[in-house]
C-alpha atoms as a PDB file:
ATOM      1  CA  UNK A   1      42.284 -16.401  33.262  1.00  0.00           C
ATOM      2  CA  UNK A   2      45.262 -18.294  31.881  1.00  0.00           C
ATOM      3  CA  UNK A   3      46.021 -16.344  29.546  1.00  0.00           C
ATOM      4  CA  UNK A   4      46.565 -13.307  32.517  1.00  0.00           C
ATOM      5  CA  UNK A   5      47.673 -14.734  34.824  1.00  0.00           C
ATOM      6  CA  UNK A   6      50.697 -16.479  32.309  1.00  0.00           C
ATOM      7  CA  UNK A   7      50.980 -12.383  31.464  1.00  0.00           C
ATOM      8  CA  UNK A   8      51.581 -11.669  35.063  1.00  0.00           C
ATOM      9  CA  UNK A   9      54.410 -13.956  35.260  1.00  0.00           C
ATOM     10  CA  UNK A  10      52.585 -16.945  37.221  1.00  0.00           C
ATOM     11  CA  UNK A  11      52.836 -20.664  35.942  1.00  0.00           C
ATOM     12  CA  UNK A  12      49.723 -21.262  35.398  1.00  0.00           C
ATOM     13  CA  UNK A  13      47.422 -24.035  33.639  1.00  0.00           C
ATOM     14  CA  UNK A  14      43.957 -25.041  32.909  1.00  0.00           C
ATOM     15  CA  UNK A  15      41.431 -27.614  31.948  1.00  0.00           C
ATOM     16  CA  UNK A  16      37.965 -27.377  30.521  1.00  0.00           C
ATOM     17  CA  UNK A  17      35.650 -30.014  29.847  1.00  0.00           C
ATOM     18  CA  UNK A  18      35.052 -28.740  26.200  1.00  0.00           C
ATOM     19  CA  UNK A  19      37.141 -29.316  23.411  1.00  0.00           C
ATOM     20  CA  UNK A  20      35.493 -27.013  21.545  1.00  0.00           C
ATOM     21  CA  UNK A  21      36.446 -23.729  24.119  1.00  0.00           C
ATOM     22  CA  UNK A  22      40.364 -25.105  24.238  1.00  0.00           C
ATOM     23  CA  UNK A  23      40.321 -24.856  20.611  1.00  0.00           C
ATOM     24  CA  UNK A  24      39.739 -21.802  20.931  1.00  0.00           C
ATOM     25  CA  UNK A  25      41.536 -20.561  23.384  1.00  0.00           C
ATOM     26  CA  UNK A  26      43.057 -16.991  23.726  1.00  0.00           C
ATOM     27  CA  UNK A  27      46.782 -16.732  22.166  1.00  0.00           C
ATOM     28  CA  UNK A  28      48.628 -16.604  25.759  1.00  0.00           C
ATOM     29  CA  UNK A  29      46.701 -19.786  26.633  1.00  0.00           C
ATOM     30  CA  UNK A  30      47.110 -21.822  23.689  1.00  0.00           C
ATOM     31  CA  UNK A  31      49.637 -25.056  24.954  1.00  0.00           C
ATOM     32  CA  UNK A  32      48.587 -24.350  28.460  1.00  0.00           C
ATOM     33  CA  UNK A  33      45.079 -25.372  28.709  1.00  0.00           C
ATOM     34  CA  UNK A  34      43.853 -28.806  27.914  1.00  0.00           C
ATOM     35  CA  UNK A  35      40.726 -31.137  27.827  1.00  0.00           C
ATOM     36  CA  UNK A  36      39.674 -31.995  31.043  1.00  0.00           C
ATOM     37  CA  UNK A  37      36.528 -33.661  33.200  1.00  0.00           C
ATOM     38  CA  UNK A  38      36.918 -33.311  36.978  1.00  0.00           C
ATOM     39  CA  UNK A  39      34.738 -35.957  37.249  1.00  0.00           C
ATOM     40  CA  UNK A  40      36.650 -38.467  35.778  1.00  0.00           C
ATOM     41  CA  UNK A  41      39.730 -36.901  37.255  1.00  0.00           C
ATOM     42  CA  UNK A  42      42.287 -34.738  36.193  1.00  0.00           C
ATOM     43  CA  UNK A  43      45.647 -35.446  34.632  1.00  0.00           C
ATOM     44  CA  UNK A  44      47.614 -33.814  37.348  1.00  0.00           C
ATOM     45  CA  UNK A  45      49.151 -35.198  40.415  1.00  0.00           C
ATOM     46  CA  UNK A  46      47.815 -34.820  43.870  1.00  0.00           C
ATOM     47  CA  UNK A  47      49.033 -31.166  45.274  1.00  0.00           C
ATOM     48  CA  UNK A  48      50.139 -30.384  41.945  1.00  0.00           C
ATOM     49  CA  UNK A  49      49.038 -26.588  42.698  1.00  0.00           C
ATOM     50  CA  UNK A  50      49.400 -23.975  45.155  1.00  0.00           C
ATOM     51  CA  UNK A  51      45.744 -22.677  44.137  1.00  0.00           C
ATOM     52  CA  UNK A  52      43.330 -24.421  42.264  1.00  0.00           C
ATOM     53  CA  UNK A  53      40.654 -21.619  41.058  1.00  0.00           C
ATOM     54  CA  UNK A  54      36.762 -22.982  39.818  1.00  0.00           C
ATOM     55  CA  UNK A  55      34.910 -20.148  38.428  1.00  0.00           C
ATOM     56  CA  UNK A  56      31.406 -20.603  37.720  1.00  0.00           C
ATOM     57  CA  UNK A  57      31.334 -24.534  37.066  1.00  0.00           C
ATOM     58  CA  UNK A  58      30.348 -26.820  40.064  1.00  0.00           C
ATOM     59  CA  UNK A  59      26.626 -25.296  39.795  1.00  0.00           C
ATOM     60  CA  UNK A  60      26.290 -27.316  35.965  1.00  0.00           C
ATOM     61  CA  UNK A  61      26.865 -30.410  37.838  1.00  0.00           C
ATOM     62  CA  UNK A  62      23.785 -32.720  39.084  1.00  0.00           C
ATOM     63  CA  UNK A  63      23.475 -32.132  42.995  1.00  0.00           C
ATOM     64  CA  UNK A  64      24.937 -35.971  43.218  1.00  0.00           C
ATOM     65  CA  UNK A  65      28.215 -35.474  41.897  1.00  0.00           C
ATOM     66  CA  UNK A  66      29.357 -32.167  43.624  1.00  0.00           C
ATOM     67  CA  UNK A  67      31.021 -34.545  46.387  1.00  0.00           C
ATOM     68  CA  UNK A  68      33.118 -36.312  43.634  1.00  0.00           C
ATOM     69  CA  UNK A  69      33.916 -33.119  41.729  1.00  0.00           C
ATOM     70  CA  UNK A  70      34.917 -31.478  45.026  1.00  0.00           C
ATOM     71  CA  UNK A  71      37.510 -34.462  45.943  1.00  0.00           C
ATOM     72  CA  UNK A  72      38.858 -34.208  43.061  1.00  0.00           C
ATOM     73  CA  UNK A  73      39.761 -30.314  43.232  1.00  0.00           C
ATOM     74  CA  UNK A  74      40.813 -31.300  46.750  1.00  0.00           C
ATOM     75  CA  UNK A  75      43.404 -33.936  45.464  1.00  0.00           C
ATOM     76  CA  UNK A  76      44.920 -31.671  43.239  1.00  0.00           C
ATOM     77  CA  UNK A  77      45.370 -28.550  45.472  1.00  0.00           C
ATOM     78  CA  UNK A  78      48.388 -28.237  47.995  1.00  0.00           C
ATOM     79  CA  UNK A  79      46.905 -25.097  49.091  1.00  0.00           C
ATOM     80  CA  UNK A  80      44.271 -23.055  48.514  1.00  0.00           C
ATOM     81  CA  UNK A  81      41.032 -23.999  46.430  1.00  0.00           C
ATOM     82  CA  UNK A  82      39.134 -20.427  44.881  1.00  0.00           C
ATOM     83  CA  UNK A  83      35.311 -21.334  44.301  1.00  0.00           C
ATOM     84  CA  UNK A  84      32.424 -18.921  42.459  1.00  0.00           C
ATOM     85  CA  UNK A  85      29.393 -20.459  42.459  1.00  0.00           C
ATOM     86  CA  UNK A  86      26.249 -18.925  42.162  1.00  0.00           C
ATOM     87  CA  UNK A  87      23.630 -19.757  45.635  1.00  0.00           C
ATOM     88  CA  UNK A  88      21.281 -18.403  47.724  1.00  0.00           C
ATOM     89  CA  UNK A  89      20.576 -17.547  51.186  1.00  0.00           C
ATOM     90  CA  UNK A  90      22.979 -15.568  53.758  1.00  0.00           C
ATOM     91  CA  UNK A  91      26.644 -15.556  52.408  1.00  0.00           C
ATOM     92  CA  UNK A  92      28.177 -15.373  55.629  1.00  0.00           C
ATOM     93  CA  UNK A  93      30.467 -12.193  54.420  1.00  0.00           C
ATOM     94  CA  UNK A  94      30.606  -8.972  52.985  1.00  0.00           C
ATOM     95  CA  UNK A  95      29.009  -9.736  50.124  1.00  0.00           C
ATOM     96  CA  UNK A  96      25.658  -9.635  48.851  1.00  0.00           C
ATOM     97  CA  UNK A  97      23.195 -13.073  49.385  1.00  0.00           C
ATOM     98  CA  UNK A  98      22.217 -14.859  46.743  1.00  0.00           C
ATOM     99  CA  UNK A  99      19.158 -15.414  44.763  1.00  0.00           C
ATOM    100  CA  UNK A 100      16.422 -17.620  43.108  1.00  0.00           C
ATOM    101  CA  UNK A 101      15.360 -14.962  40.299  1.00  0.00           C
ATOM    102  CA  UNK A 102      15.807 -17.193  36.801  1.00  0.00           C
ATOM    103  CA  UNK A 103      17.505 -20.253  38.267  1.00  0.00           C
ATOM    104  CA  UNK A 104      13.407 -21.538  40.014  1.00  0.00           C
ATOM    105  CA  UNK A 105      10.594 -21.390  38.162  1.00  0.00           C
ATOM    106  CA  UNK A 106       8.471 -18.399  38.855  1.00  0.00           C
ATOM    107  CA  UNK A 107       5.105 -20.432  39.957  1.00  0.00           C
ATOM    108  CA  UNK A 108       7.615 -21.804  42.643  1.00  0.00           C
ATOM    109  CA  UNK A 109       9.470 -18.492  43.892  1.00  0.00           C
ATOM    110  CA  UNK A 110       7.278 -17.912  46.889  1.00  0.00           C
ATOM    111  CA  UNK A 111       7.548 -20.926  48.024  1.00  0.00           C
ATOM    112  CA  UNK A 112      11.548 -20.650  48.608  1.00  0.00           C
ATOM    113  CA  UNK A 113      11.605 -17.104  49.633  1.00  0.00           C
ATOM    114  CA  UNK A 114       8.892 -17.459  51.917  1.00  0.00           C
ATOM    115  CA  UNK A 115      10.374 -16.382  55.690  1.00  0.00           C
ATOM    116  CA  UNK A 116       9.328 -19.771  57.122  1.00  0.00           C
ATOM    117  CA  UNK A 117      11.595 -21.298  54.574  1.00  0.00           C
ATOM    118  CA  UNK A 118      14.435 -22.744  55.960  1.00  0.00           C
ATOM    119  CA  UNK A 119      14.994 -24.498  52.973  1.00  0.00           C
ATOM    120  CA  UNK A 120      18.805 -25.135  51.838  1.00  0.00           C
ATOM    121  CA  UNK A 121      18.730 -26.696  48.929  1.00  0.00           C
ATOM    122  CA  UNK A 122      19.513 -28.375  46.512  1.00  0.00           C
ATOM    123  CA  UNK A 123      16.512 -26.961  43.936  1.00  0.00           C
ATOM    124  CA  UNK A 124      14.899 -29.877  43.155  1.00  0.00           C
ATOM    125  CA  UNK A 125      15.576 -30.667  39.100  1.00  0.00           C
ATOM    126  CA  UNK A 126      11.272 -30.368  38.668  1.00  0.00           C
ATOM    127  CA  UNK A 127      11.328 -26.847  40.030  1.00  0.00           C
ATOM    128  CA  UNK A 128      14.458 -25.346  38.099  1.00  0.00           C
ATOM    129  CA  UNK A 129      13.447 -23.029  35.518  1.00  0.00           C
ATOM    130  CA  UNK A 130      13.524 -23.714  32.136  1.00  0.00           C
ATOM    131  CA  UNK A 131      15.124 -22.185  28.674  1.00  0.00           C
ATOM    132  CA  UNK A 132      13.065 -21.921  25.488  1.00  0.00           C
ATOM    133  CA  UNK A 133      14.681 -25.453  24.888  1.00  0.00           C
ATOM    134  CA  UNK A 134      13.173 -26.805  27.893  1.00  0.00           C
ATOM    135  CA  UNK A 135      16.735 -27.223  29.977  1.00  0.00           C
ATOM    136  CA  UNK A 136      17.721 -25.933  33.227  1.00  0.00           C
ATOM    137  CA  UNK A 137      18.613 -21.832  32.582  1.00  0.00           C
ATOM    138  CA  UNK A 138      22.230 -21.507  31.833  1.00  0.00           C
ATOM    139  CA  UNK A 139      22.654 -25.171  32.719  1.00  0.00           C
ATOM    140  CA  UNK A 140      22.336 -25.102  35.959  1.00  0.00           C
ATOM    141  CA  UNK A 141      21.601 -27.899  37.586  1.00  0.00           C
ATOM    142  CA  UNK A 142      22.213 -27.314  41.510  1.00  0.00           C
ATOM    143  CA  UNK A 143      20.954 -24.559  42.965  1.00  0.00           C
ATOM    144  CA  UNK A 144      21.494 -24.188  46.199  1.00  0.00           C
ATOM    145  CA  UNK A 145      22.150 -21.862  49.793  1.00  0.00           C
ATOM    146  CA  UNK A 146      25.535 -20.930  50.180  1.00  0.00           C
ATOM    147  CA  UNK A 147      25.374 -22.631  53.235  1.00  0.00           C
ATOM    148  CA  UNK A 148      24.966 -26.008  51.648  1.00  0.00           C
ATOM    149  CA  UNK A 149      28.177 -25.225  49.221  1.00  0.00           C
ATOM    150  CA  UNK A 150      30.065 -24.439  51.910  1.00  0.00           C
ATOM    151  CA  UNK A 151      29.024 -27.654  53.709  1.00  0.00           C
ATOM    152  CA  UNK A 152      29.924 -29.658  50.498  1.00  0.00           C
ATOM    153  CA  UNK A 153      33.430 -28.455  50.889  1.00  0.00           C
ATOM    154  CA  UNK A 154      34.135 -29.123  54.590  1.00  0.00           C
ATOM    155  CA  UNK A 155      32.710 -32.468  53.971  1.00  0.00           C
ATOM    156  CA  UNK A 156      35.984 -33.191  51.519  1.00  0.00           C
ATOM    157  CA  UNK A 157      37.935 -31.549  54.382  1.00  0.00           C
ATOM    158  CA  UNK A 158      38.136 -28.380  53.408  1.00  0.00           C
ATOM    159  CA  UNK A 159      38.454 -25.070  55.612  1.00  0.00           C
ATOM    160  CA  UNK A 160      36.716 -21.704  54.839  1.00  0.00           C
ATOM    161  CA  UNK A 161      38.971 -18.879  55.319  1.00  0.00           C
ATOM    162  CA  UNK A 162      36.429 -16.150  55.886  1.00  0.00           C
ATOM    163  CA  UNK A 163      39.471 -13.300  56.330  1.00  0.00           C
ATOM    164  CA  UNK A 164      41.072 -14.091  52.361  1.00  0.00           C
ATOM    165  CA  UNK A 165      37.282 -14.022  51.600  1.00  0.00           C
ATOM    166  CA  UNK A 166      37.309 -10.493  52.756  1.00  0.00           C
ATOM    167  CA  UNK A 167      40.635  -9.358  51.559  1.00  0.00           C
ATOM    168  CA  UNK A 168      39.173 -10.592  48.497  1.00  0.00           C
ATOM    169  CA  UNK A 169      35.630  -8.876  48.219  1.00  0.00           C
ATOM    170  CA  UNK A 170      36.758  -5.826  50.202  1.00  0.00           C
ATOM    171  CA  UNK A 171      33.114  -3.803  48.424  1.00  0.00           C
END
């Protein structure tokens, strides 16, 4: 995403927690992307950035440090935060809802999906499904309704902008 976006002409800059994926990252990144832990806070100042994008991470956190991971995104974005995070339950847009296929254990599907449910999550850690290793699939360690994600972020005074979410997903 660095690497494109630098391509595109924006200023852009990025962290991951892995020192093993900066070393390797693409050409157009490389001096533009560093190591990184949003839990232990990132080496930017507050409102360094105009958007602060996190694509598929927040769900490999335990459910008890989403609220510290989300501050920290907050503090660093002087405008607008962009999220992906894989949930379940209405999406409150124009996209599809989410899902519990390969992220709960199958003895423990019904349960969940069952139209009394008005579960919201998190997925408790016993009832995650497991890789041949015996870890969470794909690391993921909260799953949860959209609704509670979206709670999560108001809660670090954040607002949902429902119209850029549709400008965005426009299928």
């Amino acid at each position: 995403v660095v690497e494109v976006l630098r391509e595109l002409g924006v200023d852009a800059v990025g962290c991951d927690v892995s020192s093993f994926a900066i070393s390797r990252a693409t050409p157009g990144a490389v001096g533009h992307v560093r190591v990184a832990d949003v839990l232990t806070g990132l080496p930017w100042p507050d409102a360094a950035f105009d958007v602060v994008s996190v694509l598929e991470t927040l769900e490999h956190l335990p459910p008890d440090q989403v609220q510290q991971a989300i501050g920290e995104l907050r503090r660093v974005c002087g405008g607008f935060l962009y999220a992906t995070i894989p949930s379940f339950g209405p999406s409150g847009g124009p996209w599809p809802d989410g899902f519990f296929d390969n992220k709960v254990r199958s003895e423990r599907l019904e349960h969940y999906r069952s139209p009394a449910a008005t579960f919201d999550g998190p997925v408790p850690f016993e009832d995650l499904e497991r890789d041949i290793d015996g870890e969470p699939v794909e690391g993921h360690l909260t799953i949860a309704s959209f609704a509670w994600w979206t709670r999560q972020f108001a809660q670090s005074g954040m607002t949902r902008r429902p119209d850029i979410e549709a400008r965005i997903y426009t299928d």
